[in-house]
C-alpha atoms as a PDB file:
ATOM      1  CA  UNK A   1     -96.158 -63.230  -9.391  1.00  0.00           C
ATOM      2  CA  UNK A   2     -97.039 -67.160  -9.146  1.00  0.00           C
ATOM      3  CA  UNK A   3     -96.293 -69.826 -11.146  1.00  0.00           C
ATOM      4  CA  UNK A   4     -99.438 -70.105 -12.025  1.00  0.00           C
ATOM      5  CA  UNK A   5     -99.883 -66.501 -13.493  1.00  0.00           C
ATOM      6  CA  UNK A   6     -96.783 -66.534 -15.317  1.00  0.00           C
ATOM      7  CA  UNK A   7     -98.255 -69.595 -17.491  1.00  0.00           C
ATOM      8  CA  UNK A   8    -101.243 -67.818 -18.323  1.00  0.00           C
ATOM      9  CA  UNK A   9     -99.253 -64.786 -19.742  1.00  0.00           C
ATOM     10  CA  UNK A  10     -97.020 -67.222 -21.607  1.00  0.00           C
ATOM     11  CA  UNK A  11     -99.772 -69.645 -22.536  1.00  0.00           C
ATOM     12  CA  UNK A  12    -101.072 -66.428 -24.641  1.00  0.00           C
ATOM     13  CA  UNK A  13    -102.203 -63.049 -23.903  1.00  0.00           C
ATOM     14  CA  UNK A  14    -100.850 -61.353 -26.565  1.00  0.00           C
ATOM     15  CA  UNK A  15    -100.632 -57.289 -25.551  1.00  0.00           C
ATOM     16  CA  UNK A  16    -102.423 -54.745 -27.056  1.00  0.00           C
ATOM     17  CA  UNK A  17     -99.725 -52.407 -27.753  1.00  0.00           C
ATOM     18  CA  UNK A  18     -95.978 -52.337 -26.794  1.00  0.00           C
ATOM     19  CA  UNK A  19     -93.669 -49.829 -25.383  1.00  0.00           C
ATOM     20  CA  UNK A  20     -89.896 -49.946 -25.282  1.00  0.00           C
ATOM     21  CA  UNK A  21     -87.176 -48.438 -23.568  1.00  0.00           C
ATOM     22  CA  UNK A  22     -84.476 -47.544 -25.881  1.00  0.00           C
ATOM     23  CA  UNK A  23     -80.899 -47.325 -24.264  1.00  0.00           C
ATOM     24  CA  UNK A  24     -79.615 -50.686 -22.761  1.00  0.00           C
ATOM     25  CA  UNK A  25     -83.206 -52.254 -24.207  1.00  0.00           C
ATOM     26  CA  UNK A  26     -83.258 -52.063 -27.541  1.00  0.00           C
ATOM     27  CA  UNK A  27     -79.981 -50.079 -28.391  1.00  0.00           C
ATOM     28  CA  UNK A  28     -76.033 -50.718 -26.686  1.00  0.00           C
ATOM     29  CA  UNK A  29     -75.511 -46.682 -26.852  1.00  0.00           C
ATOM     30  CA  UNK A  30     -72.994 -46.724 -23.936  1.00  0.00           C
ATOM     31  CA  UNK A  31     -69.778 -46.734 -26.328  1.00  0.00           C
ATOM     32  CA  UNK A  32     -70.753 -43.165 -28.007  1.00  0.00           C
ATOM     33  CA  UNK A  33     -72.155 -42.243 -24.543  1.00  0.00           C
ATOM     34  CA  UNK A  34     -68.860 -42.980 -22.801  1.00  0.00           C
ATOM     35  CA  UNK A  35     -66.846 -40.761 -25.999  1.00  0.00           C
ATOM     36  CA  UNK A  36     -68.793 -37.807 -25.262  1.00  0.00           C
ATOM     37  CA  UNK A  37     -68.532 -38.280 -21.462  1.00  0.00           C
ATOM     38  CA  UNK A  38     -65.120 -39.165 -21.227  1.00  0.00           C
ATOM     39  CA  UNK A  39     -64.722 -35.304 -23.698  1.00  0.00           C
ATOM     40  CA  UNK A  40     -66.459 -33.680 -21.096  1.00  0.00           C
ATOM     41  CA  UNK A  41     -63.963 -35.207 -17.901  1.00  0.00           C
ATOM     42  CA  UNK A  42     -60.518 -34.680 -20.274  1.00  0.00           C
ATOM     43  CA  UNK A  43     -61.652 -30.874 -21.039  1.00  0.00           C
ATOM     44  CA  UNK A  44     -61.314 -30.349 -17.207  1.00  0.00           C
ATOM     45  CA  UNK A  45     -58.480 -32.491 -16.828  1.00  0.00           C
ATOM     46  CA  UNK A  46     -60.562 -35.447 -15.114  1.00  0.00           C
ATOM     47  CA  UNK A  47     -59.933 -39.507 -15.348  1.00  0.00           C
ATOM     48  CA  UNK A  48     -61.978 -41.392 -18.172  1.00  0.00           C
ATOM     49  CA  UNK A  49     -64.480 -43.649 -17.699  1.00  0.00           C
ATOM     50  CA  UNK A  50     -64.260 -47.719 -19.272  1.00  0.00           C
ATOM     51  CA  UNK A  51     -67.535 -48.111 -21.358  1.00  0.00           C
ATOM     52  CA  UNK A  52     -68.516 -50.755 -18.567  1.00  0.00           C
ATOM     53  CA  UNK A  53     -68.966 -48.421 -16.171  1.00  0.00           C
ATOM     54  CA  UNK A  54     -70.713 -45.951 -17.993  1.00  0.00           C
ATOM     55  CA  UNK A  55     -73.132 -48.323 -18.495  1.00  0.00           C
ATOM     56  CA  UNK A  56     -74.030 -48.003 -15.118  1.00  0.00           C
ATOM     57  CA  UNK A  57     -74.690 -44.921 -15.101  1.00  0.00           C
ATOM     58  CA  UNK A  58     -77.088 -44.685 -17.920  1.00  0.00           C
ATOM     59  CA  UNK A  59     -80.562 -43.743 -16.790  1.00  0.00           C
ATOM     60  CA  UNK A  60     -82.702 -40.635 -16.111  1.00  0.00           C
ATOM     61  CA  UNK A  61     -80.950 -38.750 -18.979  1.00  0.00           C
ATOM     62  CA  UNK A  62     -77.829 -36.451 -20.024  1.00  0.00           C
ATOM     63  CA  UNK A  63     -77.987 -34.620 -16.757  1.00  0.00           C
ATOM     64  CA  UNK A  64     -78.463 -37.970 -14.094  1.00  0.00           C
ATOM     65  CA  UNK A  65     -75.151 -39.172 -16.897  1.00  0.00           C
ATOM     66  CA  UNK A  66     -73.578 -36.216 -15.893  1.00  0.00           C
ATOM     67  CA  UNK A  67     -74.200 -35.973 -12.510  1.00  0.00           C
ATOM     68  CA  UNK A  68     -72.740 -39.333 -11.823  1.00  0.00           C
ATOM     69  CA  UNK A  69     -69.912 -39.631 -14.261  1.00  0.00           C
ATOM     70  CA  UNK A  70     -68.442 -35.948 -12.377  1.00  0.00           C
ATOM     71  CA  UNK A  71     -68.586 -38.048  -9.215  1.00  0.00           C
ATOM     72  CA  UNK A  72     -67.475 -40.551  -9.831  1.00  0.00           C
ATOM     73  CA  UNK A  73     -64.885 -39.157 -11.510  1.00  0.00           C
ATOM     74  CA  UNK A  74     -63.842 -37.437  -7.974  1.00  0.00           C
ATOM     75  CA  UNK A  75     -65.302 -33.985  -8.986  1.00  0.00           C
ATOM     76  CA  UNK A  76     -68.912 -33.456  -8.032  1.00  0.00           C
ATOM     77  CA  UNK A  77     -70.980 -31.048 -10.462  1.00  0.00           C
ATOM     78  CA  UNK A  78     -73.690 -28.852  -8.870  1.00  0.00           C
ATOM     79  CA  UNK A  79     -77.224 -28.497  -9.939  1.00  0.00           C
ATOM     80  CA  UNK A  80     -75.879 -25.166 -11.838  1.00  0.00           C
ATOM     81  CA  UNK A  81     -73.017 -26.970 -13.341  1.00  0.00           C
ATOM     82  CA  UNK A  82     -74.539 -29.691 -14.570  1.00  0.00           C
ATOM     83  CA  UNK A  83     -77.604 -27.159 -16.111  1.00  0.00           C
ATOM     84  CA  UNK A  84     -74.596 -25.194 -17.643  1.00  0.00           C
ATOM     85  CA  UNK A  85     -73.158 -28.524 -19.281  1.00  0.00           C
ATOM     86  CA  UNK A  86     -75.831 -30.186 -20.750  1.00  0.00           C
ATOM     87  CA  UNK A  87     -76.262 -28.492 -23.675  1.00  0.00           C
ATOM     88  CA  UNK A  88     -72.513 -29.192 -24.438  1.00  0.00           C
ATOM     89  CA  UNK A  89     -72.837 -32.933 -24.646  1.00  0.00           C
ATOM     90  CA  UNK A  90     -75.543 -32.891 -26.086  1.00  0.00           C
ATOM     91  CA  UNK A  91     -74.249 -30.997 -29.180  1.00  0.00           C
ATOM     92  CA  UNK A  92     -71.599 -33.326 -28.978  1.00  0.00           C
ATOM     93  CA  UNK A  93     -73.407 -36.600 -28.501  1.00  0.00           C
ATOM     94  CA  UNK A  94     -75.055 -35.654 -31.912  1.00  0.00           C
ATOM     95  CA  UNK A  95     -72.141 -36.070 -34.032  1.00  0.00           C
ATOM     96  CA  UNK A  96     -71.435 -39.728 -32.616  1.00  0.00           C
ATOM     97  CA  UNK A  97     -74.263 -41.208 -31.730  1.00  0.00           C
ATOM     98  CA  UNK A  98     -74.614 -44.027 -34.139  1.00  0.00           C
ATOM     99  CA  UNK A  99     -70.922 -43.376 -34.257  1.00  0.00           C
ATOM    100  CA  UNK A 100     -70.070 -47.300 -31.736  1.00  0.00           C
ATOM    101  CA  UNK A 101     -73.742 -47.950 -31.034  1.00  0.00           C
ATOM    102  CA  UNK A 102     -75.915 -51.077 -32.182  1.00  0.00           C
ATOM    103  CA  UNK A 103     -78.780 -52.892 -31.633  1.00  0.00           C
ATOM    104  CA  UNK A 104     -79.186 -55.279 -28.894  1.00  0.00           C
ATOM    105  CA  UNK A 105     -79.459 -58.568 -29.633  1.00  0.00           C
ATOM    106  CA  UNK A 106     -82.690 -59.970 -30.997  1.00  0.00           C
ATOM    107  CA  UNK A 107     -83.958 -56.460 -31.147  1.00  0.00           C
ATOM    108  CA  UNK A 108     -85.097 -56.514 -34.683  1.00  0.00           C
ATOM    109  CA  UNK A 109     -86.592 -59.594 -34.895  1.00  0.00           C
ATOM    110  CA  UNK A 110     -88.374 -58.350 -31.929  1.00  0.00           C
ATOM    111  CA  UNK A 111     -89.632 -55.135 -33.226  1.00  0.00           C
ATOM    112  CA  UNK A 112     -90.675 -57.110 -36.421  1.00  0.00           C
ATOM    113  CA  UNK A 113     -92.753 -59.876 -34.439  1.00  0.00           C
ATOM    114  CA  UNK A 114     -94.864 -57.604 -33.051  1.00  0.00           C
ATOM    115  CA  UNK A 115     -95.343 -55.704 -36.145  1.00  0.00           C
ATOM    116  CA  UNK A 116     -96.244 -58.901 -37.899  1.00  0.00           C
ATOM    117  CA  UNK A 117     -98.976 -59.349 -35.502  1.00  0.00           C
ATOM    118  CA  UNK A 118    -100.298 -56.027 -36.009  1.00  0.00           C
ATOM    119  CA  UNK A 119     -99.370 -54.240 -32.666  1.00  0.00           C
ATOM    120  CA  UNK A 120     -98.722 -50.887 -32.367  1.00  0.00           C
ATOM    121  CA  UNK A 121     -95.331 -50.469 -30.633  1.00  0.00           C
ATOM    122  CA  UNK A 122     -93.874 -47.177 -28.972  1.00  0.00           C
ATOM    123  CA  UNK A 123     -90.752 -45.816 -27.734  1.00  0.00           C
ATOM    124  CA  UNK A 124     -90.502 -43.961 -24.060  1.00  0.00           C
ATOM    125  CA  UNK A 125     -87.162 -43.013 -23.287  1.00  0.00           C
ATOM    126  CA  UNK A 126     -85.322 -40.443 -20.941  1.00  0.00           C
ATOM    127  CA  UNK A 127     -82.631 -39.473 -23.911  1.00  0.00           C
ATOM    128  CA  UNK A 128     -83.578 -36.423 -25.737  1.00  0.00           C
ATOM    129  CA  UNK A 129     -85.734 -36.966 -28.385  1.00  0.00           C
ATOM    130  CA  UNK A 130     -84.154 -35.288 -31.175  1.00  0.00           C
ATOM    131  CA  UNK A 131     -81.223 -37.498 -31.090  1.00  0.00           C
ATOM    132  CA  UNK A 132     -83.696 -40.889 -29.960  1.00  0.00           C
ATOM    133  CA  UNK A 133     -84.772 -40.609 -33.514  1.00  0.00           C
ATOM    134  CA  UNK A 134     -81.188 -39.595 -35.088  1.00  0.00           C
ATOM    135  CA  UNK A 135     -80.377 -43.257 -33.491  1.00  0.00           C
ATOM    136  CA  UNK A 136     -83.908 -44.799 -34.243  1.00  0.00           C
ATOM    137  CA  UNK A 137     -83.504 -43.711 -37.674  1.00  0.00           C
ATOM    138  CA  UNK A 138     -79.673 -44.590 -38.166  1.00  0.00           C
ATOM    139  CA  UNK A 139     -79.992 -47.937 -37.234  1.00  0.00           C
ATOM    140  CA  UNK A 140     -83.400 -49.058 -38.944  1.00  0.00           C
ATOM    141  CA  UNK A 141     -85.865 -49.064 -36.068  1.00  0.00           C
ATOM    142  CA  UNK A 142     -88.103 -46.183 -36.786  1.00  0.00           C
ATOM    143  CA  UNK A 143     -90.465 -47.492 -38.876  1.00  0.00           C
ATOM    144  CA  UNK A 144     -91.410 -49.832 -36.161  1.00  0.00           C
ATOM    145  CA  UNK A 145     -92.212 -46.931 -33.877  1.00  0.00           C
ATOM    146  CA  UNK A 146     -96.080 -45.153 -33.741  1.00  0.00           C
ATOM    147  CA  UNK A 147     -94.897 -43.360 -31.172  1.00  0.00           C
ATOM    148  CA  UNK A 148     -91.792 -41.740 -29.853  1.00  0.00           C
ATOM    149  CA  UNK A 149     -91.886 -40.183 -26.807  1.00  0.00           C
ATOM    150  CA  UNK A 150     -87.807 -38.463 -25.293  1.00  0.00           C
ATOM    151  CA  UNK A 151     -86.882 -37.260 -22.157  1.00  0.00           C
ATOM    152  CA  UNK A 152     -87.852 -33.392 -23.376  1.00  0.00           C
ATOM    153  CA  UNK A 153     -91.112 -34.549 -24.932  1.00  0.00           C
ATOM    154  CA  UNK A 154     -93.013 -33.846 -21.410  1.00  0.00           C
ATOM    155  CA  UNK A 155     -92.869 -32.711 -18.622  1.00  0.00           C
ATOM    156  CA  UNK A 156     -91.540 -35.749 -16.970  1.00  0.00           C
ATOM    157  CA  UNK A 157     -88.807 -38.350 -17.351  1.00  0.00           C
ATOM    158  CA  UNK A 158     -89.124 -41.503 -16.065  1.00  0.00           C
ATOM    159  CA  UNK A 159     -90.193 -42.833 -13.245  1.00  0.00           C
ATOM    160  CA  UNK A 160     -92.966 -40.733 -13.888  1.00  0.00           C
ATOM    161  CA  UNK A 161     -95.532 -42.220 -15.606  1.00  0.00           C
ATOM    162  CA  UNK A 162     -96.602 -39.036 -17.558  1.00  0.00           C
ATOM    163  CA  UNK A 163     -94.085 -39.883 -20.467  1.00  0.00           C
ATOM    164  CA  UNK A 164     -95.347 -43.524 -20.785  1.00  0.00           C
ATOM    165  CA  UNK A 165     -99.370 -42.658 -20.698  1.00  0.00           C
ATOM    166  CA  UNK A 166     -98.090 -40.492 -23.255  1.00  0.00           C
ATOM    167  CA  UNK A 167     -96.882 -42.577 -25.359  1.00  0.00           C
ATOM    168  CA  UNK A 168     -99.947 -44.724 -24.699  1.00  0.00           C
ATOM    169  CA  UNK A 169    -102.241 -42.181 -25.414  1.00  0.00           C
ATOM    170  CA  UNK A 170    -100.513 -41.334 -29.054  1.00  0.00           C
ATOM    171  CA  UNK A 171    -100.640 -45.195 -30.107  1.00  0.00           C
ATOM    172  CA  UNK A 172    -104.415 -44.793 -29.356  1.00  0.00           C
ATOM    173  CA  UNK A 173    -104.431 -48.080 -26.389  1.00  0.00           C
ATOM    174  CA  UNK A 174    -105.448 -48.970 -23.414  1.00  0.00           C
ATOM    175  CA  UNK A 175    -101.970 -49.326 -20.955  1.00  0.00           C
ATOM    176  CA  UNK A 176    -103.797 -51.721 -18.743  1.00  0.00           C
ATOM    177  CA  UNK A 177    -104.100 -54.432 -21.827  1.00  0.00           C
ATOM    178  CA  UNK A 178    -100.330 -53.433 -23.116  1.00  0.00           C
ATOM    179  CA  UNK A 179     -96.663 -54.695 -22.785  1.00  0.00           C
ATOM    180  CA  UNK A 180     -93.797 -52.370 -21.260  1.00  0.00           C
ATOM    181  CA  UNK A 181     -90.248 -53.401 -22.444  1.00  0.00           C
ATOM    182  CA  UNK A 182     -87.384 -51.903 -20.126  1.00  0.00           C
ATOM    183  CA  UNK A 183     -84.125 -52.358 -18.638  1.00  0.00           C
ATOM    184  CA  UNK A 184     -84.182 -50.361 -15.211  1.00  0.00           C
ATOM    185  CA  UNK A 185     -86.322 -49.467 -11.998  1.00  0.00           C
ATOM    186  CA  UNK A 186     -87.573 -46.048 -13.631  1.00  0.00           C
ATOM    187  CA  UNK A 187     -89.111 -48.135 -16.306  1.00  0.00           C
ATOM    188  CA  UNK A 188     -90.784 -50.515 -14.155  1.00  0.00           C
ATOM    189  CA  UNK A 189     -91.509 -47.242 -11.497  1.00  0.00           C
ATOM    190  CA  UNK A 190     -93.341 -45.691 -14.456  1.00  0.00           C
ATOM    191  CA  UNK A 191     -95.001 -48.559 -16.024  1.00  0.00           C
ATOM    192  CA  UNK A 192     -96.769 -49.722 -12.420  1.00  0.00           C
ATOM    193  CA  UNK A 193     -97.833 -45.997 -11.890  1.00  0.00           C
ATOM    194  CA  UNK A 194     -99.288 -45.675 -15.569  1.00  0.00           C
ATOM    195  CA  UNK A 195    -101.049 -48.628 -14.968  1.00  0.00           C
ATOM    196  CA  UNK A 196     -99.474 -50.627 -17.559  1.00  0.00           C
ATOM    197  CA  UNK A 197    -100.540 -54.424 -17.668  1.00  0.00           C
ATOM    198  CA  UNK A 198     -97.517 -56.256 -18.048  1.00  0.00           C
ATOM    199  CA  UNK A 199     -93.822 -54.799 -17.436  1.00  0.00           C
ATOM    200  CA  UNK A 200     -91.041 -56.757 -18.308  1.00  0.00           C
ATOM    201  CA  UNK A 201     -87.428 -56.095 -18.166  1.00  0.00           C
ATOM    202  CA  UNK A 202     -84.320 -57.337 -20.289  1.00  0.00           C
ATOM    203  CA  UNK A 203     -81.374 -59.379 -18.483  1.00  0.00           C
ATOM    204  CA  UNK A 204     -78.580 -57.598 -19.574  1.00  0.00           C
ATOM    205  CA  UNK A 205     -79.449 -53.500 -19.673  1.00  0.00           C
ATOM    206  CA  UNK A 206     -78.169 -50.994 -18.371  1.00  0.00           C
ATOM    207  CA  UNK A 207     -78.599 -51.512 -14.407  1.00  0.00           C
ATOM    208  CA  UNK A 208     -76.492 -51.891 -10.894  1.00  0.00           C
ATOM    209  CA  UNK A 209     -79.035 -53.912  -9.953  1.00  0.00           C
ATOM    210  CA  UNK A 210     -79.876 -57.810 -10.899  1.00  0.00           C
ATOM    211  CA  UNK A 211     -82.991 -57.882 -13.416  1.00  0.00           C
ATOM    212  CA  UNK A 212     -84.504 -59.775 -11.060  1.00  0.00           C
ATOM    213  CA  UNK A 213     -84.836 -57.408  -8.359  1.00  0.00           C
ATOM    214  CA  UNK A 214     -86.414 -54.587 -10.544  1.00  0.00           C
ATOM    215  CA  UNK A 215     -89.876 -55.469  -9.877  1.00  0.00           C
ATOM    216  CA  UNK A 216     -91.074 -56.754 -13.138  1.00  0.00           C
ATOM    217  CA  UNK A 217     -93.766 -59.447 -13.965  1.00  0.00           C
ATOM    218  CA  UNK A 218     -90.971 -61.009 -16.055  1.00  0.00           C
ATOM    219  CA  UNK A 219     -87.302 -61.020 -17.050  1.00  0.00           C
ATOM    220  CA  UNK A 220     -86.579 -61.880 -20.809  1.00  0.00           C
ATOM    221  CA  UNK A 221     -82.756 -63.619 -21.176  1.00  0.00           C
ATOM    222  CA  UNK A 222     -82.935 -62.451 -24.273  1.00  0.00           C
ATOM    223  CA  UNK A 223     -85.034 -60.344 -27.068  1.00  0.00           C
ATOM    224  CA  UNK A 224     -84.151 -63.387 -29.790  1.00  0.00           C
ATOM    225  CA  UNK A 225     -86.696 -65.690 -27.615  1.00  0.00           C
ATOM    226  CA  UNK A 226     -89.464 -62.844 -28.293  1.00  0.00           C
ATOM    227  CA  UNK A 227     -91.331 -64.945 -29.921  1.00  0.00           C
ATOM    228  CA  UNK A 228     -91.474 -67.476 -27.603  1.00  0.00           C
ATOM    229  CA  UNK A 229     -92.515 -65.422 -24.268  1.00  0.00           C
ATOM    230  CA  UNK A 230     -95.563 -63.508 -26.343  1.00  0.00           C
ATOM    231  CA  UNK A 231     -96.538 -66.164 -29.077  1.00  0.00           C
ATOM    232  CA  UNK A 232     -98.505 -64.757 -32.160  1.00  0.00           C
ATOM    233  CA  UNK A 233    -102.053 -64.451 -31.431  1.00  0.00           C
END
């Protein structure tokens, strides 16, 4: 994107609805991920993962979390295996979810600016829904959200853009006039092929990769500037 197109978007078109990403975006949930991962490694005798590292690995869901965390924990999981443990961190991720987790920075005051403007906002996240709202709930976000759309909701996850038309289609708006809020490459992946106007990304979520090279029409340092990158209309 030019220069020159990233001062119209901040000189003021304000989006018609918003969609966020939830782990990483607007909620750190890598401590209480790493507890229930590091339960599943020391039950078969397997190193522990540092919560840094987890957050790495964060993305796609339990079974991607899984899937990687086995690995790189020097004991690959088959397709079967990880099927077969799923279900058991999930049951355990319940009863610590909001145990270590908290909202990002500025994520509030972000879910509250574009309330104040009238904007419906939406969630679209690859974490199970059940528990999306245990945490949404927990920590004071739901009644920000028109729309909450989890990683069992359809018959998708991210990259796929099914989840986020979606959650377009329940807020009632158009995604080509909206704003979608992520922290990784399946979020931008599934925004583009939703046709989603604008796609921005968060500096500091939960990716291996620089924010930068994710592909997004724009990287926000920070979610306490909110205000400042999509003025009030």
């Amino acid at each position: 994107m030019s220069p020159a197109d990233d001062s119209d978007r901040a000189a003021g078109r304000h989006p018609a609805a918003v969609v966020w990403d939830l782990d990483g975006t607007l909620v750190d949930s890598a401590p209480d991920l790493t507890t229930t991962l590091n339960l599943m490694l020391s039950r078969r005798g397997l190193p522990e993962h540092g919560i840094d590292a987890v957050r790495l690995m964060i993305g796609h869901g339990v079974p991607k979390l899984l899937e990687r965390g086995f690995r790189a924990a020097g004991a690959p999981l088959s397709n079967e295996e990880i099927d077969a443990l799923t279900p058991g961190f999930l049951a355990h991720y319940a009863t610590c979810a909001t145990d270590r987790s908290r909202t990002m920075p500025g994520a509030i005051e972000a879910l509250k600016h574009f309330q104040s403007a009238g904007i419906p906002q939406g969630l679209c996240t690859n974490k199970n829904e059940k528990v999306s709202r245990q945490i949404l709930a927990a920590l004071g976000l739901a009644g920000f959200l028109d729309s909450v759309i989890g990683g069992d909701s359809t018959a998708e996850r991210k990259p796929h853009p099914l989840p986020v038309r979606t959650c377009f289609e329940q807020l009632g708006m158009d995604p080509g006039m909206s704003l979608l809020i992520g922290d990784s490459a399946a979020d931008v992946g599934a925004a583009r092929a939703a046709g989603v106007g604008e796609v921005a990304v968060v500096a500091d979520g939960y990716t291996d990769r620089p924010a930068e090279q994710l592909g997004a029409d724009r990287v926000l340092d920070t979610l306490e500037r909110i205000a400042e990158y999509y003025p009030a209309p």
